[in-house]
N, C-alpha and C. Protein backbone atom coordinates (compact mmCIF):
# COMPACT_ATOMS: atom_id res chain seq x y z
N UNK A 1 0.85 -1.15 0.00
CA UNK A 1 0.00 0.00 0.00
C UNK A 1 0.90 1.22 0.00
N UNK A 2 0.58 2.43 -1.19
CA UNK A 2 1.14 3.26 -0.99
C UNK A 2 0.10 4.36 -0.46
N UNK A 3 1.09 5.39 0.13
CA UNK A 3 0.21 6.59 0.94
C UNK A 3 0.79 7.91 0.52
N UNK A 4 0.75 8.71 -0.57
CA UNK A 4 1.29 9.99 -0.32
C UNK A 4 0.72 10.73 1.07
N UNK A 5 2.11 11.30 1.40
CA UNK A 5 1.57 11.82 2.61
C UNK A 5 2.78 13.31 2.43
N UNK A 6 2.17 14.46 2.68
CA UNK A 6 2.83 15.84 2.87
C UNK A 6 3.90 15.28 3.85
N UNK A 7 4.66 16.15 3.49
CA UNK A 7 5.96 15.90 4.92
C UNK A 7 6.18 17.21 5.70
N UNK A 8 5.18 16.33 6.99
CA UNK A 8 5.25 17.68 7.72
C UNK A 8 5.57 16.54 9.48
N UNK A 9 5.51 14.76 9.22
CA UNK A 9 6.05 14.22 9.97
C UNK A 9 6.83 13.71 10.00
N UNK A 10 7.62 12.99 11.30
CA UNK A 10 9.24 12.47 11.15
C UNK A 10 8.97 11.42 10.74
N UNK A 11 10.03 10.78 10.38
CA UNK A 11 10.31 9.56 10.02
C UNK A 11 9.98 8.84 11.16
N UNK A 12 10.23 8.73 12.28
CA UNK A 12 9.88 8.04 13.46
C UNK A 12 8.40 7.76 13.57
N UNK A 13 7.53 9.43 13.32
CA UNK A 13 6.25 9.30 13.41
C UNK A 13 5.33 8.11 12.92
N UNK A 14 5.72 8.84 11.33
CA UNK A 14 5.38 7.45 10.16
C UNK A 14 5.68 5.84 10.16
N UNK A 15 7.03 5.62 10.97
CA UNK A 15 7.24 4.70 10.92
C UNK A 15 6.35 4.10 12.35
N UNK A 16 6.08 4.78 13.67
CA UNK A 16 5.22 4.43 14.54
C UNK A 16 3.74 4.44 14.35
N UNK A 17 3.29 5.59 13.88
CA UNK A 17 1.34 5.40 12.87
C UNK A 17 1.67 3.67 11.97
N UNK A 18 2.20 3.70 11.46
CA UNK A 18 2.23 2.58 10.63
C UNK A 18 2.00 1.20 11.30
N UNK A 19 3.28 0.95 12.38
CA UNK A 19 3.42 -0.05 13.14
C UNK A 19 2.11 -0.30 14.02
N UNK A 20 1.13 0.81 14.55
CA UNK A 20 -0.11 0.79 15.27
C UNK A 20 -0.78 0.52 14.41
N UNK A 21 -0.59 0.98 13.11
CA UNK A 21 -1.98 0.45 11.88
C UNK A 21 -1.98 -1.24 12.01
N UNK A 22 -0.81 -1.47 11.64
CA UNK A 22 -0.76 -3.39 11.75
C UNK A 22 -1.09 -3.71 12.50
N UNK A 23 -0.66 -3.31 13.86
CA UNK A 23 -1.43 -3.72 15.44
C UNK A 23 -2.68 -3.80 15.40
N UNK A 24 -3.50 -2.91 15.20
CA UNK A 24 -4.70 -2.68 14.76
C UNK A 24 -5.81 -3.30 14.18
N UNK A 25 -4.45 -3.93 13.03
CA UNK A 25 -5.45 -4.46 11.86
C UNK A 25 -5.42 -6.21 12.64
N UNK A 26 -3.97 -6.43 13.05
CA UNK A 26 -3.77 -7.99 13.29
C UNK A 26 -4.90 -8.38 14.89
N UNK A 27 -4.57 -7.20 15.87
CA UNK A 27 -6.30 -7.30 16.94
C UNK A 27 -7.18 -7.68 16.18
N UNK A 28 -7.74 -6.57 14.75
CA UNK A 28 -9.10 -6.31 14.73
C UNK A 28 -9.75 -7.90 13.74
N UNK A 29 -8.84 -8.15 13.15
CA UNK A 29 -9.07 -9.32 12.38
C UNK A 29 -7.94 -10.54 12.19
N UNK A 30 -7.34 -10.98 13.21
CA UNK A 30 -6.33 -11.78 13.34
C UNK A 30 -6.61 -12.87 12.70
N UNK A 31 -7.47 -13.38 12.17
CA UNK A 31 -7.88 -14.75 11.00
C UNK A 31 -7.21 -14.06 9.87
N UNK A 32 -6.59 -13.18 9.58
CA UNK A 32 -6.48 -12.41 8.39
C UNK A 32 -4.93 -12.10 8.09
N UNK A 33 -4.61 -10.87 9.36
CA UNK A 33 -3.72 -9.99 9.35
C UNK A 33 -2.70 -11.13 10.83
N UNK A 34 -1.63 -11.01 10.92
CA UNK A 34 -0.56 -10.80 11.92
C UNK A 34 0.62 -9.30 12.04
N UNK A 35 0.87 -9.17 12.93
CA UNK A 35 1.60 -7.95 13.07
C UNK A 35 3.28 -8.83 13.31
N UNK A 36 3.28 -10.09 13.61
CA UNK A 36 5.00 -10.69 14.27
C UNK A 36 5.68 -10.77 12.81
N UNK A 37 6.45 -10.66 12.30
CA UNK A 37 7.48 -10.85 11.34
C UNK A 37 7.62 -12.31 11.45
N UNK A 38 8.08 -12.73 9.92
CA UNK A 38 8.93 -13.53 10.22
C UNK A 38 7.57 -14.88 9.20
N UNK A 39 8.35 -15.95 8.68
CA UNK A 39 7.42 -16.71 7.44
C UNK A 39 6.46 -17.44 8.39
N UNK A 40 6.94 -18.29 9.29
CA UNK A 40 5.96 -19.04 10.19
C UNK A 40 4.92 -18.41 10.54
N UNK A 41 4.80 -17.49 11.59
CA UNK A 41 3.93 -16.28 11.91
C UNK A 41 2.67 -16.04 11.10
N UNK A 42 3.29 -15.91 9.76
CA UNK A 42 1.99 -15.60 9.05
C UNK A 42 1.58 -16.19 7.87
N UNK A 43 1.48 -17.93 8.03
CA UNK A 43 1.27 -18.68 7.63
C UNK A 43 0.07 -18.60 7.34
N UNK A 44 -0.88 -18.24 6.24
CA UNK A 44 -2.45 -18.43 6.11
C UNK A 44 -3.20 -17.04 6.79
N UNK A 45 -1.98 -15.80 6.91
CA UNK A 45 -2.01 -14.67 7.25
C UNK A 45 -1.10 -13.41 6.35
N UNK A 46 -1.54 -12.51 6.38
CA UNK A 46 -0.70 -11.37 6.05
C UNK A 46 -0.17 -10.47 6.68
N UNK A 47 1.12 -10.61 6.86
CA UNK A 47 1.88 -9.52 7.63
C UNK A 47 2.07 -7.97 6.64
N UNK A 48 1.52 -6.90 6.95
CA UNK A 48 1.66 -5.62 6.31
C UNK A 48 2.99 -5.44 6.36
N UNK A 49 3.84 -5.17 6.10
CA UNK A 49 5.25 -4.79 6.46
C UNK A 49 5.56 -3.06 6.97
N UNK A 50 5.18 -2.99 7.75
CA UNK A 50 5.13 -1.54 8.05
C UNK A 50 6.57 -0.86 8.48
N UNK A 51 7.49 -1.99 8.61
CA UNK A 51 9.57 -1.14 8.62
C UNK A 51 9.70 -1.26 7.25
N UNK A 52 9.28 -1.23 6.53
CA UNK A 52 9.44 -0.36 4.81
C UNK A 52 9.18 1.14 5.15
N UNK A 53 8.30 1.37 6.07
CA UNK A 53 8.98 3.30 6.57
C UNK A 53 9.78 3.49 7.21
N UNK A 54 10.40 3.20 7.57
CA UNK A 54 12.26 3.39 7.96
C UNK A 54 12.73 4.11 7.76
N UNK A 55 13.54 4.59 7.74
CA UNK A 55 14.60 5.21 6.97
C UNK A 55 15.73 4.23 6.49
N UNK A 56 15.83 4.44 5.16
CA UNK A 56 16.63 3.91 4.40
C UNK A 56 16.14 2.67 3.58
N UNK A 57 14.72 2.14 4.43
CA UNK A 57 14.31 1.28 4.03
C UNK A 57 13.94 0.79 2.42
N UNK A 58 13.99 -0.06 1.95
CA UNK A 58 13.55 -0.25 0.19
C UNK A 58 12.50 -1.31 -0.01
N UNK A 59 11.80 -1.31 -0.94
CA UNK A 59 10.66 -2.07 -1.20
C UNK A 59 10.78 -2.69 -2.77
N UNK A 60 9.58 -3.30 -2.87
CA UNK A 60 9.69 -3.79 -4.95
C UNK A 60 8.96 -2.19 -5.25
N UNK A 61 9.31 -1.86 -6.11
CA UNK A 61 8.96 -0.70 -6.73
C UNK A 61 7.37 -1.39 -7.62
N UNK A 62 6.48 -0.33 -7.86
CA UNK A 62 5.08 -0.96 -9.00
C UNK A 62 5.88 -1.27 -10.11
N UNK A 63 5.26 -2.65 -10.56
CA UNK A 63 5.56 -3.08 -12.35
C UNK A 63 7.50 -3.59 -12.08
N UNK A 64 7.46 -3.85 -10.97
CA UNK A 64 8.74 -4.74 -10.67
C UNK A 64 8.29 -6.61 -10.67
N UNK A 65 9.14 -6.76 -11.38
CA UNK A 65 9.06 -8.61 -11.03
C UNK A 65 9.87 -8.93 -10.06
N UNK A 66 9.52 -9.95 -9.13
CA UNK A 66 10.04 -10.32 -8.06
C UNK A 66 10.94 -11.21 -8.17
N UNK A 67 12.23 -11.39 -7.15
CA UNK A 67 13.33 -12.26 -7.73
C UNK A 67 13.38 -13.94 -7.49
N UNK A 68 12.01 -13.84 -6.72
CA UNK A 68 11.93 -15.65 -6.69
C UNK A 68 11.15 -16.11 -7.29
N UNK A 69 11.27 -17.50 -7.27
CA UNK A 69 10.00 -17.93 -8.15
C UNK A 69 8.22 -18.20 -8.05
N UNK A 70 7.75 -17.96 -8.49
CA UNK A 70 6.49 -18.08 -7.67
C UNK A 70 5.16 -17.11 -7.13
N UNK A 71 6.96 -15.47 -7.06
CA UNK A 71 5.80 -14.49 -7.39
C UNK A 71 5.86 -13.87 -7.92
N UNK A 72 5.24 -12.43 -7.46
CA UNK A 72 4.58 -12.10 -8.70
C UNK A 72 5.22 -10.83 -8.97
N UNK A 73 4.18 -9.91 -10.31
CA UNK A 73 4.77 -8.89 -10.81
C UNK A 73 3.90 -7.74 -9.46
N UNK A 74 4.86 -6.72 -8.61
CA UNK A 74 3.86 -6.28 -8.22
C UNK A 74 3.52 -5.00 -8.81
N UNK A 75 1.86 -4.61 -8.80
CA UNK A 75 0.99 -4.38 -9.32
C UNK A 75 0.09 -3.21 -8.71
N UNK A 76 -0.02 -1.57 -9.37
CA UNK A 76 -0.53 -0.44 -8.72
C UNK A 76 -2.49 -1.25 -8.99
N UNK A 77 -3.18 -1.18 -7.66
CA UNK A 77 -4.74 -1.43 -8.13
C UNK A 77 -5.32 -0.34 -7.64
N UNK A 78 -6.51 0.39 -7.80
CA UNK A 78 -7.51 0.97 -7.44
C UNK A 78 -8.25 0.15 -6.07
N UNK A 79 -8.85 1.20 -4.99
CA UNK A 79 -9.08 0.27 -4.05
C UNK A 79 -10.41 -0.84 -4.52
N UNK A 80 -11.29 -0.37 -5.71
CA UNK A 80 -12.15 -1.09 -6.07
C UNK A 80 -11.91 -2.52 -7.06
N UNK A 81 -10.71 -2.57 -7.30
CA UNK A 81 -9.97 -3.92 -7.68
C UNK A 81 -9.68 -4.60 -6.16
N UNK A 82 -9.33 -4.43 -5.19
CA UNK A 82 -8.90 -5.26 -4.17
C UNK A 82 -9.61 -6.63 -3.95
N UNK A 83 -10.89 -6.29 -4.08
CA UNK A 83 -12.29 -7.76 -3.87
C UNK A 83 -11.49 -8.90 -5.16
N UNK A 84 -11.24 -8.71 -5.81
CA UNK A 84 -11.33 -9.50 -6.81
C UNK A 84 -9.72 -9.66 -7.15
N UNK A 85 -9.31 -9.48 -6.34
CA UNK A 85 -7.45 -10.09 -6.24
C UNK A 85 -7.41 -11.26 -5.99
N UNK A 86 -6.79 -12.22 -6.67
CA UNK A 86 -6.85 -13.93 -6.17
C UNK A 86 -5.19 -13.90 -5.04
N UNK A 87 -4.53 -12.71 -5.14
CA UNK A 87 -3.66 -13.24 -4.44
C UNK A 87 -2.40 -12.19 -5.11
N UNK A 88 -1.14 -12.71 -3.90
CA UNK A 88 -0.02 -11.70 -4.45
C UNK A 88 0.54 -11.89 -5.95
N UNK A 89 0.65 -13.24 -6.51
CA UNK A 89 1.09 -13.71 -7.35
C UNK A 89 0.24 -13.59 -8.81
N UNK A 90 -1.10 -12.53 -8.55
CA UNK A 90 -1.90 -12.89 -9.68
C UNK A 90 -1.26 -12.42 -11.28
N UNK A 91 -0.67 -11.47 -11.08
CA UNK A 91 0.29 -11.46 -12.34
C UNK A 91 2.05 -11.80 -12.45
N UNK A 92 2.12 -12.18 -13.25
CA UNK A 92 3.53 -12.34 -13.49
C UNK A 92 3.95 -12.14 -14.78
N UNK A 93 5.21 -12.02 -15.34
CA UNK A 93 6.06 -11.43 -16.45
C UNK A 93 5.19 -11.69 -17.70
N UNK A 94 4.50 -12.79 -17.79
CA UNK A 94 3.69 -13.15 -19.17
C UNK A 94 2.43 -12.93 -18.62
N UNK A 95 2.13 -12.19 -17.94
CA UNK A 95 0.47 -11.58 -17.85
C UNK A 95 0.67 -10.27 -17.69
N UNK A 96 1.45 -9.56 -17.12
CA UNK A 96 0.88 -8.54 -16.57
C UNK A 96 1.16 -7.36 -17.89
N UNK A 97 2.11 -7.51 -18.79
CA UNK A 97 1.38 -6.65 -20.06
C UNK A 97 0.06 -6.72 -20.68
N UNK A 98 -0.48 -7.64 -20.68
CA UNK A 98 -1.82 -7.92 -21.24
C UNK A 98 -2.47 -7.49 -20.20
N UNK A 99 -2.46 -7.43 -18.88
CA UNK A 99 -3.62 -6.99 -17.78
C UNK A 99 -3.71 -5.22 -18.33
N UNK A 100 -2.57 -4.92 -18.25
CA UNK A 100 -2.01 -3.51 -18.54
C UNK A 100 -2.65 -2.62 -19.44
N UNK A 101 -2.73 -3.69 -20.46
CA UNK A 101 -2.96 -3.01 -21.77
C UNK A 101 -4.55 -2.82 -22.04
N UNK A 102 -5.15 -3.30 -20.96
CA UNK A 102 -6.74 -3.28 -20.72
C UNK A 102 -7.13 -2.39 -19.61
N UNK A 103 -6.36 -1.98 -19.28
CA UNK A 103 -6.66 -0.89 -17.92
C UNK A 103 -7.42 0.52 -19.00
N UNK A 104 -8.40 0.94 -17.90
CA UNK A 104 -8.77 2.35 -18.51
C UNK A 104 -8.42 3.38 -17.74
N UNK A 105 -8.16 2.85 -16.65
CA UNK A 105 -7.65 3.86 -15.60
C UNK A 105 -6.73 3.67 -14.97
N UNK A 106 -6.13 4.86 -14.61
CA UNK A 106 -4.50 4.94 -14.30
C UNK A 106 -4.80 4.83 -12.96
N UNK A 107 -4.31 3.61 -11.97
CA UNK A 107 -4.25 3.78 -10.72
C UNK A 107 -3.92 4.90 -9.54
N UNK A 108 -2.93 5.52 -10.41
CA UNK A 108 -1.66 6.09 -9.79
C UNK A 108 -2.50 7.74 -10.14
N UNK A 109 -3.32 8.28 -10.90
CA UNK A 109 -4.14 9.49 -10.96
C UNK A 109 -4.13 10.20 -9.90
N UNK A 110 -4.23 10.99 -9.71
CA UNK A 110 -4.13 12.17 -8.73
C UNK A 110 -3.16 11.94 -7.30
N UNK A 111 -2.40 10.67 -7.59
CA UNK A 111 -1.36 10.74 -6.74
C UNK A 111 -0.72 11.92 -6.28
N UNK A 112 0.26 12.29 -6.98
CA UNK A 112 0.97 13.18 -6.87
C UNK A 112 0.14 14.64 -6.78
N UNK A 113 -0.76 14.89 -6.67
CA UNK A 113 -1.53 15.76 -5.71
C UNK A 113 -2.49 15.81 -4.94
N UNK A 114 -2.45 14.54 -4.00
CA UNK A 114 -3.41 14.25 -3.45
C UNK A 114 -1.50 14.42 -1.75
N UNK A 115 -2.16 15.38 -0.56
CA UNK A 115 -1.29 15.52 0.49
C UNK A 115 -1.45 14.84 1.68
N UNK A 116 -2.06 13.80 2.52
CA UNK A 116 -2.48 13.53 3.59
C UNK A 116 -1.43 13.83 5.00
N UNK A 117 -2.16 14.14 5.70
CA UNK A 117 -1.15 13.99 6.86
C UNK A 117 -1.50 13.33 7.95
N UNK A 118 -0.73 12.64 8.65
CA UNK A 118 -0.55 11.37 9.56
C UNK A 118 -1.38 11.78 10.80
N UNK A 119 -1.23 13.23 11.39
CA UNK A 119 -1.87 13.47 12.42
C UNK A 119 -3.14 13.59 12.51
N UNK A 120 -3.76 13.79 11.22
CA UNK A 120 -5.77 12.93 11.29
C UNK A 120 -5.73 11.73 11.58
N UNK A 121 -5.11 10.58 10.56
CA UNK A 121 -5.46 9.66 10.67
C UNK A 121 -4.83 8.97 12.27
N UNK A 122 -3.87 9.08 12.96
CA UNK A 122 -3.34 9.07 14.31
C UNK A 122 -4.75 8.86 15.19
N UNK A 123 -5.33 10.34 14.92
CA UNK A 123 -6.48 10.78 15.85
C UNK A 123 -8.12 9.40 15.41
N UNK A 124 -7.96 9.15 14.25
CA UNK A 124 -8.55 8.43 13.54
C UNK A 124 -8.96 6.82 14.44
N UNK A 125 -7.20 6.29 13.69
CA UNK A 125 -6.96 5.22 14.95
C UNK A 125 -6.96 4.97 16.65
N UNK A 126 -6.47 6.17 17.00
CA UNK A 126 -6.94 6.09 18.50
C UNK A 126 -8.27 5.95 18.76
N UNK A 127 -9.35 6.88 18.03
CA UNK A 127 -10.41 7.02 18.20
C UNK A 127 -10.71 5.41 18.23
N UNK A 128 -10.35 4.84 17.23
CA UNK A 128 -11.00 3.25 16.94
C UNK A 128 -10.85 2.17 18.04
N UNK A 129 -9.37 2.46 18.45
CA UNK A 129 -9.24 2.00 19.47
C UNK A 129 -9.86 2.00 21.00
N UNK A 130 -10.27 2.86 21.05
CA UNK A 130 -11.17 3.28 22.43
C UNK A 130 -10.05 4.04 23.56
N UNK A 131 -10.24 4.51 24.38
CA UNK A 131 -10.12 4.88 25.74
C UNK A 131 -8.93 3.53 26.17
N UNK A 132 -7.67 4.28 26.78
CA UNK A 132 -7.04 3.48 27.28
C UNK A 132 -7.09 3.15 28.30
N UNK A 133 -6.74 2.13 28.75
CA UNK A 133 -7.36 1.29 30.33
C UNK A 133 -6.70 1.80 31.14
């Protein structure tokens, strides 16, 4: 998942909003999500990787093929493609030009001027969370 976000927070910030998002998500639906690192862990689960905000940190870039075998090309979607994803691997080197070439819409559209900043959504998540004990 990418997030343009204005930079008006630290790197620390982002990289802590993030780490509470996974927390969050792996509480709110743990049949689903895990927050522990690591392949065992999230066996028949998805770990978000949320230390890709780091500093220094690196990721697969969109329309990168991956260097093992098995997966996939990864792939910019609209959030209204997500339902109908079979999985990380759904394209690879001999599909994903042809997926491409049928798109009508550019995922990536108003990216680059669209600014969010971390301290709504912060207030967002706490809210969800409730009142601390």
């Amino acid at each position: 998942m990418v997030v343009p976000l204005a930079p008006k927070a630290s790197t620390e910030d982002v990289l802590a909003f993030a780490k509470a998002v996974v927390l969050h998500m792996a509480r709110t639906i743990p049949s689903r999500f895990v927050a522990k690192t690591g392949a065992r862990n999230r066996v028949g689960r998805i770990f978000v990787d949320y230390i890709r905000n780091a500093e220094g940190a690196t990721t697969a870039c969109a329309f990168s093929a991956r260097a093992r075998p098995g997966m996939g090309v990864s792939m910019p979607l609209g959030w209204d493609e997500i339902q109908s994803l079979k999985g990380g691997a759904q394209w690879n080197i001999a599909t994903a030009r042809e997926y491409l070439s049928f798109r009508k819409v550019d995922p990536w559209e108003g990216y680059w001027r669209e600014r969010q900043v971390v301290s709504s959504a912060v207030k967002r998540l706490q809210a969800a969370r409730g009142p601390a004990p």
